[in-house]
N, C-alpha and C. Protein backbone atom coordinates (compact mmCIF):
# COMPACT_ATOMS: atom_id res chain seq x y z
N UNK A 1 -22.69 30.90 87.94
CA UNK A 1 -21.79 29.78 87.68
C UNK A 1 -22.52 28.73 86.85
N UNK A 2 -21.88 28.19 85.86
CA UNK A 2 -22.48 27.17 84.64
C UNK A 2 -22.66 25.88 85.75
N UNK A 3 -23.72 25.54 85.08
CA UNK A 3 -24.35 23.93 85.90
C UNK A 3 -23.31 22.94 85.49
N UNK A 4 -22.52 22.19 86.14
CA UNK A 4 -21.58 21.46 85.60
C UNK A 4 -21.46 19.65 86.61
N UNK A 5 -21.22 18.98 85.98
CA UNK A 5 -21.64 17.80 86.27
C UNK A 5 -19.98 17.31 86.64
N UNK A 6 -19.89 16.45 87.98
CA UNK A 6 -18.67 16.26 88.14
C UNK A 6 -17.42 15.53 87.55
N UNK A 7 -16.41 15.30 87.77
CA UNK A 7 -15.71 14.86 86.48
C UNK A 7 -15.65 13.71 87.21
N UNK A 8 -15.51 12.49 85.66
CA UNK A 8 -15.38 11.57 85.99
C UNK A 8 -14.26 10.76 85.23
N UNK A 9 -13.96 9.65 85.35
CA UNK A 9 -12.74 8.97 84.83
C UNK A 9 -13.39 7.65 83.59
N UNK A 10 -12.79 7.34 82.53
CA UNK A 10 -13.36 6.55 81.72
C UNK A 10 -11.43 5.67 80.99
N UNK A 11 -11.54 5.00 81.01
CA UNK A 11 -10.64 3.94 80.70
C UNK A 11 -10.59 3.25 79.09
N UNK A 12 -9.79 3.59 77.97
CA UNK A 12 -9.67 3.31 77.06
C UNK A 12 -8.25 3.11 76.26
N UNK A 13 -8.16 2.04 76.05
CA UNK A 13 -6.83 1.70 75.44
C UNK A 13 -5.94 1.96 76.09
N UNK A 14 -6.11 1.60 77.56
CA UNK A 14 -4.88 1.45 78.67
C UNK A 14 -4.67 3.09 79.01
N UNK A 15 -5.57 4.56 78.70
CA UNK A 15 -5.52 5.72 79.01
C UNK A 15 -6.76 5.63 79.51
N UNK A 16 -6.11 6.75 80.69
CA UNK A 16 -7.67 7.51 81.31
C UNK A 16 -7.82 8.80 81.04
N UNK A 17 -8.93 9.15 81.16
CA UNK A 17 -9.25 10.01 80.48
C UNK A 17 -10.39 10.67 81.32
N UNK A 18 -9.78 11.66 81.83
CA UNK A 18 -10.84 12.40 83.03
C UNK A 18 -12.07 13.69 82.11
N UNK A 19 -13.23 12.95 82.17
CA UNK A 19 -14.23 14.00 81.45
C UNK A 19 -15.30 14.47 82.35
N UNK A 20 -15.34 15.79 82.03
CA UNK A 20 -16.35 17.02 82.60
C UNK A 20 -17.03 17.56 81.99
N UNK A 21 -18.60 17.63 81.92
CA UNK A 21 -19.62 18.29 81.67
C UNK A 21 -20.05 19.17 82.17
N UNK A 22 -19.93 20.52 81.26
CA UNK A 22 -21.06 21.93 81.96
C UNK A 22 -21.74 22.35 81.04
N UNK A 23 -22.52 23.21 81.16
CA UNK A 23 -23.37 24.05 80.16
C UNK A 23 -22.58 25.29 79.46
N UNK A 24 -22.69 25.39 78.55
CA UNK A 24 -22.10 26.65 77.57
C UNK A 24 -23.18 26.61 76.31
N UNK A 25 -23.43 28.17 76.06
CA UNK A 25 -24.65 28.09 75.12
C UNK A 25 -23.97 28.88 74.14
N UNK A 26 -22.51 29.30 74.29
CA UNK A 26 -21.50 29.96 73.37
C UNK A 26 -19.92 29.57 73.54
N UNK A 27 -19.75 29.06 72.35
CA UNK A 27 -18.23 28.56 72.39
C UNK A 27 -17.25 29.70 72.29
N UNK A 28 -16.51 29.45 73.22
CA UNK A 28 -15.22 29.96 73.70
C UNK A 28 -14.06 29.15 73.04
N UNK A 29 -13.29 29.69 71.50
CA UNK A 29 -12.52 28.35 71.53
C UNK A 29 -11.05 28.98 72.10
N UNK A 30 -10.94 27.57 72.53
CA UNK A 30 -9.25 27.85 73.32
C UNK A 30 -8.44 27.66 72.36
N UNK A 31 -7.08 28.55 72.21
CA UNK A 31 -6.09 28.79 71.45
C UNK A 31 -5.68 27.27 71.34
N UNK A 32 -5.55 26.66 69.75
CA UNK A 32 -4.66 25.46 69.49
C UNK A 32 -3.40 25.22 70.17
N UNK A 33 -2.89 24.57 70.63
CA UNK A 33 -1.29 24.63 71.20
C UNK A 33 -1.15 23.07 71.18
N UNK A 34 0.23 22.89 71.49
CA UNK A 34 0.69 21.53 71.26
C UNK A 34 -0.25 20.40 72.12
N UNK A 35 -0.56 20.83 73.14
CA UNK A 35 -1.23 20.14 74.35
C UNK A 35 -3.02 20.67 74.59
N UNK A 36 -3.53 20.77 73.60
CA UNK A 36 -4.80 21.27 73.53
C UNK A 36 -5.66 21.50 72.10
N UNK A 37 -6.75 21.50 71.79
CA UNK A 37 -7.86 21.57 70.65
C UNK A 37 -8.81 21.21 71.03
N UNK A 38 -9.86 22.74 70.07
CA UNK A 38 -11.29 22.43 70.62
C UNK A 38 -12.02 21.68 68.81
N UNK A 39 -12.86 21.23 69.59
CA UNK A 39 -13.65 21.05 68.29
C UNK A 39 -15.42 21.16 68.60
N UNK A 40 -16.18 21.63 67.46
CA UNK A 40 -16.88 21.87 67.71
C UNK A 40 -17.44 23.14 67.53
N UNK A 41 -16.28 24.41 67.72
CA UNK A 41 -16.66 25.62 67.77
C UNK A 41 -17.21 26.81 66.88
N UNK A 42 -16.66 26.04 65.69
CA UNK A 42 -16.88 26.82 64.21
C UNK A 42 -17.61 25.85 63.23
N UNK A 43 -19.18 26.54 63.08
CA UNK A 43 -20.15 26.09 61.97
C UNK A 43 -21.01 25.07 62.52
N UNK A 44 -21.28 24.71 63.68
CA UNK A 44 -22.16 24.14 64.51
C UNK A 44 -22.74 24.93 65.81
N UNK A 45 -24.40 24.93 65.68
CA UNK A 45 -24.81 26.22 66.09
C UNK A 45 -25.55 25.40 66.79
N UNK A 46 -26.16 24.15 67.27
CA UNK A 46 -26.97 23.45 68.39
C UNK A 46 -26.02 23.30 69.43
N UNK A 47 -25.17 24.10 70.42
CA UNK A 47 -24.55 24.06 71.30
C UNK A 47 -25.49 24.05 72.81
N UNK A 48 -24.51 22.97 73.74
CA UNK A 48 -25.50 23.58 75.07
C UNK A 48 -24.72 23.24 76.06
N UNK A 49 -23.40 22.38 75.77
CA UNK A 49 -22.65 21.68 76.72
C UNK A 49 -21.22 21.94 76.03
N UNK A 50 -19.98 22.01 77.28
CA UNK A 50 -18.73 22.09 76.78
C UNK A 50 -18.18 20.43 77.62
N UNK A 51 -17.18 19.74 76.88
CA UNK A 51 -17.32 18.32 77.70
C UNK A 51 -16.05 18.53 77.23
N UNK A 52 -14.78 18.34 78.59
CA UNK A 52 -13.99 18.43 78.68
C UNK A 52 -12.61 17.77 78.74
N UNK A 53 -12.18 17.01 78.15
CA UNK A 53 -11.44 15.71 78.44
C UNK A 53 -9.46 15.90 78.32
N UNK A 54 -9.44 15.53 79.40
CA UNK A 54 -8.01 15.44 80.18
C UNK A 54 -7.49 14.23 80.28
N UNK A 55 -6.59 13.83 80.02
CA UNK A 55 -5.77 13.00 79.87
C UNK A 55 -4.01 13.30 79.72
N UNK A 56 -3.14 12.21 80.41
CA UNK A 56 -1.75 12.55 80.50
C UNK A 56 -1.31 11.47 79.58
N UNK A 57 -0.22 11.76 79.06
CA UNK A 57 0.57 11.19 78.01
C UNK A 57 1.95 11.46 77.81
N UNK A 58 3.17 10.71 78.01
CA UNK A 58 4.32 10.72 77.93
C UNK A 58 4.51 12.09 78.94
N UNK A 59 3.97 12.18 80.11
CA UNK A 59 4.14 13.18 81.28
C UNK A 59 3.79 14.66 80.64
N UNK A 60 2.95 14.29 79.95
CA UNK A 60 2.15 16.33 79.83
C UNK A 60 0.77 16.03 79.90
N UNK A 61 -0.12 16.52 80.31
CA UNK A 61 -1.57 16.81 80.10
C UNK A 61 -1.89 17.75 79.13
N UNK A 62 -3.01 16.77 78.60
CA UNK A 62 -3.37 17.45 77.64
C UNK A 62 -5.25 17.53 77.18
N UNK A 63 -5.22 18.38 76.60
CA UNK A 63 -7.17 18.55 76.97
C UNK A 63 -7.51 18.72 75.59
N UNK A 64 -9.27 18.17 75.38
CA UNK A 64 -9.79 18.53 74.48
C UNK A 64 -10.92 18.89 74.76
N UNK A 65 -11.55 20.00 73.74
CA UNK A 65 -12.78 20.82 74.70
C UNK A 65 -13.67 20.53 73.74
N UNK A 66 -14.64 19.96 73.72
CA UNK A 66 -15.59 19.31 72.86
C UNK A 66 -17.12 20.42 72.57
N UNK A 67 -17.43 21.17 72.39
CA UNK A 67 -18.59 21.92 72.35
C UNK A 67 -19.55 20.76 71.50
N UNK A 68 -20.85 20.22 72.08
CA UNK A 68 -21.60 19.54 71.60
C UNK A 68 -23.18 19.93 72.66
N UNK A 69 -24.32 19.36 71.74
CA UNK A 69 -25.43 19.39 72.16
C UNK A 69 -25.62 17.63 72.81
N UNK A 70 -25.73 17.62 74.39
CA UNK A 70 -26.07 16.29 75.19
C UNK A 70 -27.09 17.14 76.12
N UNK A 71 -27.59 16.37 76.61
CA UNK A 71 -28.18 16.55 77.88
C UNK A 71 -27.71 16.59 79.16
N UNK A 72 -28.46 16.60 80.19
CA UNK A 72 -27.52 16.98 81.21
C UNK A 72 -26.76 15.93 82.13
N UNK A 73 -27.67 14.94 81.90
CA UNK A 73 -26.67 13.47 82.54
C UNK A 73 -26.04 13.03 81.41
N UNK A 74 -25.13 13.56 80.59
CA UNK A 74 -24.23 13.27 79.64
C UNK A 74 -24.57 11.63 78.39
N UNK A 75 -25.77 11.87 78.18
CA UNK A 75 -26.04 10.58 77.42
C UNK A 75 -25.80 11.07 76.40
N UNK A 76 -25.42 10.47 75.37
CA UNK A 76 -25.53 10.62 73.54
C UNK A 76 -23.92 11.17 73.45
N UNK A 77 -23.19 10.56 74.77
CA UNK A 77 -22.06 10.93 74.53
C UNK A 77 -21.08 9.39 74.78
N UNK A 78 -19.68 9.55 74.04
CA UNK A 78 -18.90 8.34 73.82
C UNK A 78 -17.56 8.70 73.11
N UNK A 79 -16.72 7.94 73.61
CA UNK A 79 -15.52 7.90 73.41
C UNK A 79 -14.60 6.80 73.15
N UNK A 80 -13.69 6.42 72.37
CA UNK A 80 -13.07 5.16 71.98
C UNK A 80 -11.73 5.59 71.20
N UNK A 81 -10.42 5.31 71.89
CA UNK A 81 -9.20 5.37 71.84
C UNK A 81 -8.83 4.08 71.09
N UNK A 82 -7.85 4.65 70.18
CA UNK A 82 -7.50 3.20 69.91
C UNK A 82 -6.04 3.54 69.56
N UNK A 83 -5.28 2.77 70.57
CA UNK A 83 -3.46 3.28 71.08
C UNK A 83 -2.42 2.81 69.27
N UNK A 84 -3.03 2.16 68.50
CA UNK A 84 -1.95 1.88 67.60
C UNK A 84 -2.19 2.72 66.67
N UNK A 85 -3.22 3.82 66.91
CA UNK A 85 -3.15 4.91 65.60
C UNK A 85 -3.25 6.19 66.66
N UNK A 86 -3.07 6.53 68.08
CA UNK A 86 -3.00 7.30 68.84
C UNK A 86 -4.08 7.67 68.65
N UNK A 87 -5.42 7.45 68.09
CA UNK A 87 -6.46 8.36 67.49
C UNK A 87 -7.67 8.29 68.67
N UNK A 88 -8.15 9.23 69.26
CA UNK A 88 -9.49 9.40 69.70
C UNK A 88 -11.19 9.19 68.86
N UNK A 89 -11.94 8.62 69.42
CA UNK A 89 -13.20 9.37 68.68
C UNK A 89 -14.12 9.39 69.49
N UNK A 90 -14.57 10.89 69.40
CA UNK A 90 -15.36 11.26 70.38
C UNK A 90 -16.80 11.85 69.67
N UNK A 91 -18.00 11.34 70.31
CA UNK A 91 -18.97 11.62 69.66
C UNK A 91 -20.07 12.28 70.98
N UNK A 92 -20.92 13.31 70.56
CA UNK A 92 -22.48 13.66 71.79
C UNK A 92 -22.91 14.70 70.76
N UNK A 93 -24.04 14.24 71.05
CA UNK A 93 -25.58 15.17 70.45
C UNK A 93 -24.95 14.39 69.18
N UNK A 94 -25.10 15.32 68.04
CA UNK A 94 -25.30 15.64 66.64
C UNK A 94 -23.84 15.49 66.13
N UNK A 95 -22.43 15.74 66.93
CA UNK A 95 -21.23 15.78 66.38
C UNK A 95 -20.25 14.91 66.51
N UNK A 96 -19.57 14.24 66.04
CA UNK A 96 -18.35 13.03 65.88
C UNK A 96 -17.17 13.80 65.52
N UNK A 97 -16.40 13.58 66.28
CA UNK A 97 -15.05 13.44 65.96
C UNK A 97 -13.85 12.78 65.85
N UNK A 98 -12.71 12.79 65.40
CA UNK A 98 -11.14 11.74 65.18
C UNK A 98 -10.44 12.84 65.44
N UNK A 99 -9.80 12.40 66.54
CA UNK A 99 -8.26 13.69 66.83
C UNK A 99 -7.25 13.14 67.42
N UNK A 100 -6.34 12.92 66.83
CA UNK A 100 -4.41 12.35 66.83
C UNK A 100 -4.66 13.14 68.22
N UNK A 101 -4.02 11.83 69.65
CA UNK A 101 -3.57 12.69 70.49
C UNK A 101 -2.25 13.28 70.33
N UNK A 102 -1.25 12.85 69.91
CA UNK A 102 -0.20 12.78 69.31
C UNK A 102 0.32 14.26 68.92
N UNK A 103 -0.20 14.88 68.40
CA UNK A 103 -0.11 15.59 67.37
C UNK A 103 -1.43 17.00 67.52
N UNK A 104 -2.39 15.93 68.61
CA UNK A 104 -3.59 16.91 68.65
C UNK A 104 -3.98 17.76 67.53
N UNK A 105 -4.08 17.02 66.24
CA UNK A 105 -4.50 17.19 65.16
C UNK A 105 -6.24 16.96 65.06
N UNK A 106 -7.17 17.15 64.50
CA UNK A 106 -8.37 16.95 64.00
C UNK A 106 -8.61 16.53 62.75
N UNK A 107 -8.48 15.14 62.57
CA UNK A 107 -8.42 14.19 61.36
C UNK A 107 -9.93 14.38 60.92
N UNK A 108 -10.75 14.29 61.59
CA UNK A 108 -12.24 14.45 61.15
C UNK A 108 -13.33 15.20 62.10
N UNK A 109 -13.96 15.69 61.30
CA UNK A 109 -15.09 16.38 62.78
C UNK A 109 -16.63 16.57 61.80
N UNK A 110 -17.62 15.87 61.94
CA UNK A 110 -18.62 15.59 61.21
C UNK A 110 -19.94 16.11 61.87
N UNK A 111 -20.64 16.93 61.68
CA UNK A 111 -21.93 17.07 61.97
C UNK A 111 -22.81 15.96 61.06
N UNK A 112 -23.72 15.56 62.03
CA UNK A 112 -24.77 14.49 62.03
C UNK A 112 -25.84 14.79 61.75
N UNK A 113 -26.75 14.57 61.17
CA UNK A 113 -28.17 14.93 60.82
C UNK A 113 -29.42 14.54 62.04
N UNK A 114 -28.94 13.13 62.69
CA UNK A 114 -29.12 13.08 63.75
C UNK A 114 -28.28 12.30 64.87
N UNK A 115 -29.03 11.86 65.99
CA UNK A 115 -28.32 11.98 67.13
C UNK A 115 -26.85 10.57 67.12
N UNK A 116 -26.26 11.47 67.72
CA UNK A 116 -25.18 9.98 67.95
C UNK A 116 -25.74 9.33 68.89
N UNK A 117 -24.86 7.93 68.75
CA UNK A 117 -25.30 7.36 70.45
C UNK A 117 -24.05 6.68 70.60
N UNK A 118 -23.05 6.39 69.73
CA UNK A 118 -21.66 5.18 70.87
C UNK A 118 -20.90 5.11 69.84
N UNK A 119 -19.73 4.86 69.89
CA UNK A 119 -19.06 4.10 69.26
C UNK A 119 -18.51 2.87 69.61
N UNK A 120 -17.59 1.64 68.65
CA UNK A 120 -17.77 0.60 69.45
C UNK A 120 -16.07 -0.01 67.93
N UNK A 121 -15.11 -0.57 69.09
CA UNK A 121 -14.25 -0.84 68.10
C UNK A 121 -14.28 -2.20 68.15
N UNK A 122 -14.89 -3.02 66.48
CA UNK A 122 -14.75 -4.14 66.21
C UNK A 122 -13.60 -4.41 65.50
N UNK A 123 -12.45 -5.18 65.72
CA UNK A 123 -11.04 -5.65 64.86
C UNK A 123 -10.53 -4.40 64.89
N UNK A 124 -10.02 -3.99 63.35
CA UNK A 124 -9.22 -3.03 62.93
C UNK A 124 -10.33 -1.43 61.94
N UNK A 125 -11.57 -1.74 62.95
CA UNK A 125 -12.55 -0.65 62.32
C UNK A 125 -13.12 -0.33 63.89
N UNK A 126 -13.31 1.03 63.62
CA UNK A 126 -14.61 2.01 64.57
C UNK A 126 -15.98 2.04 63.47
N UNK A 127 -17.06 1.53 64.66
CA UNK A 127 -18.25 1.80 64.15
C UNK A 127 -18.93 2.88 64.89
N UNK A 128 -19.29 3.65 63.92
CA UNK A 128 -20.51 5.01 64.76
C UNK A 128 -21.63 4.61 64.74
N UNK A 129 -22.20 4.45 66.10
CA UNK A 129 -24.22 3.96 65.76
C UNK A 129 -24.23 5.31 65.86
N UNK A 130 -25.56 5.48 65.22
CA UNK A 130 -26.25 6.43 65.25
C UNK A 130 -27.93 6.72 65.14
N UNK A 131 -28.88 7.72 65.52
CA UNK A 131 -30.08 7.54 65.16
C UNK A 131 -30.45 7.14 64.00
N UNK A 132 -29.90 7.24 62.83
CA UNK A 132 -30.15 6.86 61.61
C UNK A 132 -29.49 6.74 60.78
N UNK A 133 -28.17 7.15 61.12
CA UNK A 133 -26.95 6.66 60.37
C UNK A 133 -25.72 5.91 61.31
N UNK A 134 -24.97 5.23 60.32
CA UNK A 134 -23.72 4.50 61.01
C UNK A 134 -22.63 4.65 60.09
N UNK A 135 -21.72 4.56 60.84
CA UNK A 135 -20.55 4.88 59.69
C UNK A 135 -19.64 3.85 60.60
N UNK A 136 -18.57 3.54 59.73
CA UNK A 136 -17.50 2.48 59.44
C UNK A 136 -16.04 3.30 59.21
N UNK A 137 -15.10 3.39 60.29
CA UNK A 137 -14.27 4.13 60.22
C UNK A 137 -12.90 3.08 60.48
N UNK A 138 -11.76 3.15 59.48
CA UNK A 138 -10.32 2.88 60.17
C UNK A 138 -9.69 3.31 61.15
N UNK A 139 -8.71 2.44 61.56
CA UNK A 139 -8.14 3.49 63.06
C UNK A 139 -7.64 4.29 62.76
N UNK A 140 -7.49 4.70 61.61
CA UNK A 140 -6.49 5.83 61.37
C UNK A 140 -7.37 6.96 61.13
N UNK A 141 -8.74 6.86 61.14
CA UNK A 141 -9.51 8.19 61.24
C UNK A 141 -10.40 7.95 60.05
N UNK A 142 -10.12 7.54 58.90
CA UNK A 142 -10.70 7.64 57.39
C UNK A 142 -12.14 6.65 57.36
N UNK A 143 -13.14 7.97 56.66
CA UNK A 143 -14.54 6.85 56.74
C UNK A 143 -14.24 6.24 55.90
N UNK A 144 -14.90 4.65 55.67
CA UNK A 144 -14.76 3.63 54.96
C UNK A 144 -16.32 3.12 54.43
N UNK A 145 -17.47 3.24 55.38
CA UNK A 145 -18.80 3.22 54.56
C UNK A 145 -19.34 3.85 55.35
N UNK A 146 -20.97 3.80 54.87
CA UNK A 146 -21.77 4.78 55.80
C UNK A 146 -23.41 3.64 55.43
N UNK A 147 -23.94 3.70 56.08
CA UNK A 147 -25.69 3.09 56.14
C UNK A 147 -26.79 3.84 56.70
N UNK A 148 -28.00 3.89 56.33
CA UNK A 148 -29.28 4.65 57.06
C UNK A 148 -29.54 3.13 57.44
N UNK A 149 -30.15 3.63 59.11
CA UNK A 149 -31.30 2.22 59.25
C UNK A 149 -32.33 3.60 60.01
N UNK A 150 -32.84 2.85 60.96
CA UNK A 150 -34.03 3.74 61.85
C UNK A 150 -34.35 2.70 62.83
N UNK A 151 -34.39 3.50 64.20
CA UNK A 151 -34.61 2.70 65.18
C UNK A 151 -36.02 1.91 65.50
N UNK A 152 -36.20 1.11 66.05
CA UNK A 152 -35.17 -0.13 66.68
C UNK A 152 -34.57 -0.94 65.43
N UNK A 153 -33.18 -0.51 65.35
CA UNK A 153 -32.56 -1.62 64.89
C UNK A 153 -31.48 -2.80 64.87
N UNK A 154 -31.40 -3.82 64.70
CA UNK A 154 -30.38 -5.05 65.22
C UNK A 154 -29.42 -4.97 64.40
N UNK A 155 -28.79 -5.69 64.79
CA UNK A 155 -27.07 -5.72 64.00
C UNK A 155 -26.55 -6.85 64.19
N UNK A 156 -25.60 -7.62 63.10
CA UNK A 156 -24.82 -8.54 63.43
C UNK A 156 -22.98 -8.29 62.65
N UNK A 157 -22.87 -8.77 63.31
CA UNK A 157 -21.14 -8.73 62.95
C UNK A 157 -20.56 -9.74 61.90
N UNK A 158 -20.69 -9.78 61.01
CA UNK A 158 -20.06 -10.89 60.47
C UNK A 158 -18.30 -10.89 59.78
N UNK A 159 -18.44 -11.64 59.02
CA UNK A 159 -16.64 -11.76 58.84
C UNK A 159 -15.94 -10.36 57.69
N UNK A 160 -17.03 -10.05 56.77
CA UNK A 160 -16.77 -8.82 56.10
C UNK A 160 -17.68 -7.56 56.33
N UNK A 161 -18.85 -8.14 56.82
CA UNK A 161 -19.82 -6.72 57.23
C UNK A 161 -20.52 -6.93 58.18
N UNK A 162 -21.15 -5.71 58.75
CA UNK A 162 -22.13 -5.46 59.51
C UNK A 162 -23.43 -5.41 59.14
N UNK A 163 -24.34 -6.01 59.52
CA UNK A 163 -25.50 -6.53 58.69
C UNK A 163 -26.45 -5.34 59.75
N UNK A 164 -27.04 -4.65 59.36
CA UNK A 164 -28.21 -4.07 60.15
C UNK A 164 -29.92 -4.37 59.73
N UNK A 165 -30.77 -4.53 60.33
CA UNK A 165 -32.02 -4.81 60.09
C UNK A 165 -32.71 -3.70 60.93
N UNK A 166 -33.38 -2.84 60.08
CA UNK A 166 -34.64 -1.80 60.49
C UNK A 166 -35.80 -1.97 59.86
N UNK A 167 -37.16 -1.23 61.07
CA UNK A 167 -38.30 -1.10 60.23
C UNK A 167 -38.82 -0.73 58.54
N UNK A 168 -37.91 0.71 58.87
CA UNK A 168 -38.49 1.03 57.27
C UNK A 168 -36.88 0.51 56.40
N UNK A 169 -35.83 1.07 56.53
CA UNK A 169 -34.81 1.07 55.88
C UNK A 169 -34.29 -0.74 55.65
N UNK A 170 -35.14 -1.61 56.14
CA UNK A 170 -34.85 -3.25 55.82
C UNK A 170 -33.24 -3.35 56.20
N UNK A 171 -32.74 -4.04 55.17
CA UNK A 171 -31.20 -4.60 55.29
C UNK A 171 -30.77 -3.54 55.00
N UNK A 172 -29.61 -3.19 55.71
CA UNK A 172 -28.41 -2.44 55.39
C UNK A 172 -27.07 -3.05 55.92
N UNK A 173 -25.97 -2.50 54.96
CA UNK A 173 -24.72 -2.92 55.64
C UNK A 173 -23.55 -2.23 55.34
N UNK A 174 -22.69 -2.28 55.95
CA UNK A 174 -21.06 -1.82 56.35
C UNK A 174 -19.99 -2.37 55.82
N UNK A 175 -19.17 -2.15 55.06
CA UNK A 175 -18.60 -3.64 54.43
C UNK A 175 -16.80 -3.31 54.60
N UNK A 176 -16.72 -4.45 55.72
CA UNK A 176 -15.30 -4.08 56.26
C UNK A 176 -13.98 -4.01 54.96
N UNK A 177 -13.25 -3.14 55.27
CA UNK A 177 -12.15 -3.24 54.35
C UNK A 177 -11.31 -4.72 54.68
N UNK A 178 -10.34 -5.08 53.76
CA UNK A 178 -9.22 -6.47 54.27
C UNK A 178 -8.43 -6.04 54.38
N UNK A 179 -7.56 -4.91 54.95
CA UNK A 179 -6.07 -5.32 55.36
C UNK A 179 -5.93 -5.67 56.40
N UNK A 180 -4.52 -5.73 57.10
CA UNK A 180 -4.03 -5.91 57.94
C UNK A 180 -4.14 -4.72 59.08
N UNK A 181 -3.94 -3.70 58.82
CA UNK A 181 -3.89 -2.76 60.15
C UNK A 181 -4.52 -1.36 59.19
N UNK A 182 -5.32 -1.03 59.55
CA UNK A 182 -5.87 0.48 59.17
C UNK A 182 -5.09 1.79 59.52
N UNK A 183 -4.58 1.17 60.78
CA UNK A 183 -4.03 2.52 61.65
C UNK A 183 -2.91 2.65 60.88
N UNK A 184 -1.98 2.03 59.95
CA UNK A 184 -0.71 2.58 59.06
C UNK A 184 -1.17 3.84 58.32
């Protein structure tokens, strides 16, 4: 029986969202259907964990099966809903993703060069930290910039960008789009 870590509940944009961690060192992908998509399974070969996420919506459950490389107390993993573009983004180990619950579509699915660590929604943008990259995403899924820094590095928020400061990579930044709502 796969080592599997118990499920737990995580709260985003007024949905919960029940997620489970086990070990899988070969993806199994589950048939697409209206109420289900995996991502992860095809052309990413650092697999070690399947992370499982359940959630109900307009009275159906519906799952997404994430094949990613985390560890075993589920760190380098993160999730951030944002309800006016129905859109998920789910990131662990090396892989990020955007998937319409809606529609359970896969708007984006990105292998990383290196590790994720969070995402974090400022205004009408998702930011991806990452070990050495960050990216700047609309709610509607579409990247908008991208930056190298290298850890330890600080960040500030300002009114059009994200200012980052690292050792070697100095200033870098993110430079918010102006409209009104991304998620249109």
């Amino acid at each position: 029986m796969p080592n599997q870590m118990p499920t737990f509940a995580v709260t985003s944009g007024g949905l919960v969202f029940y997620i489970r961690h086990e070990e899988a060192s070969t993806p199994e992908p589950n048939p697409k259907s209206q109420n289900s998509v995996t991502v992860g399974a095809d052309g990413f070969d650092e697999i070690n964990s399947l992370v499982t996420i359940s959630f109900e919506t307009n009275g159906q459950l519906k799952q997404i099966f994430f094949f990613c490389s985390i560890d075993e107390f589920g760190r380098n993993f993160g999730l951030v809903f944002t309800p006016s573009s129905s859109n998920i983004f789910i990131g662990g180990g090396k892989l990020s993703a955007v998937i319409n619950i809606r529609s359970m579509e896969i708007i984006r699915e990105t292998i990383n060069s290196c590790m994720f660590w969070r995402f974090e929604q400022i205004n009408n943008h998702v930011v991806e930290f990452g070990e050495v990259e960050c990216y700047l995403y609309g709610l509607n899924g579409e990247k908008i910039d991208d930056c190298v820094v290298d850890p330890p590095y600080e960040y500030e928020v300002e009114d059009d960008e994200i200012t980052f400061q690292s050792p070697v990579f100095g200033k870098q930044s993110l430079q918010f789009i102006k409209i009104a709502d991304t998620a249109k």
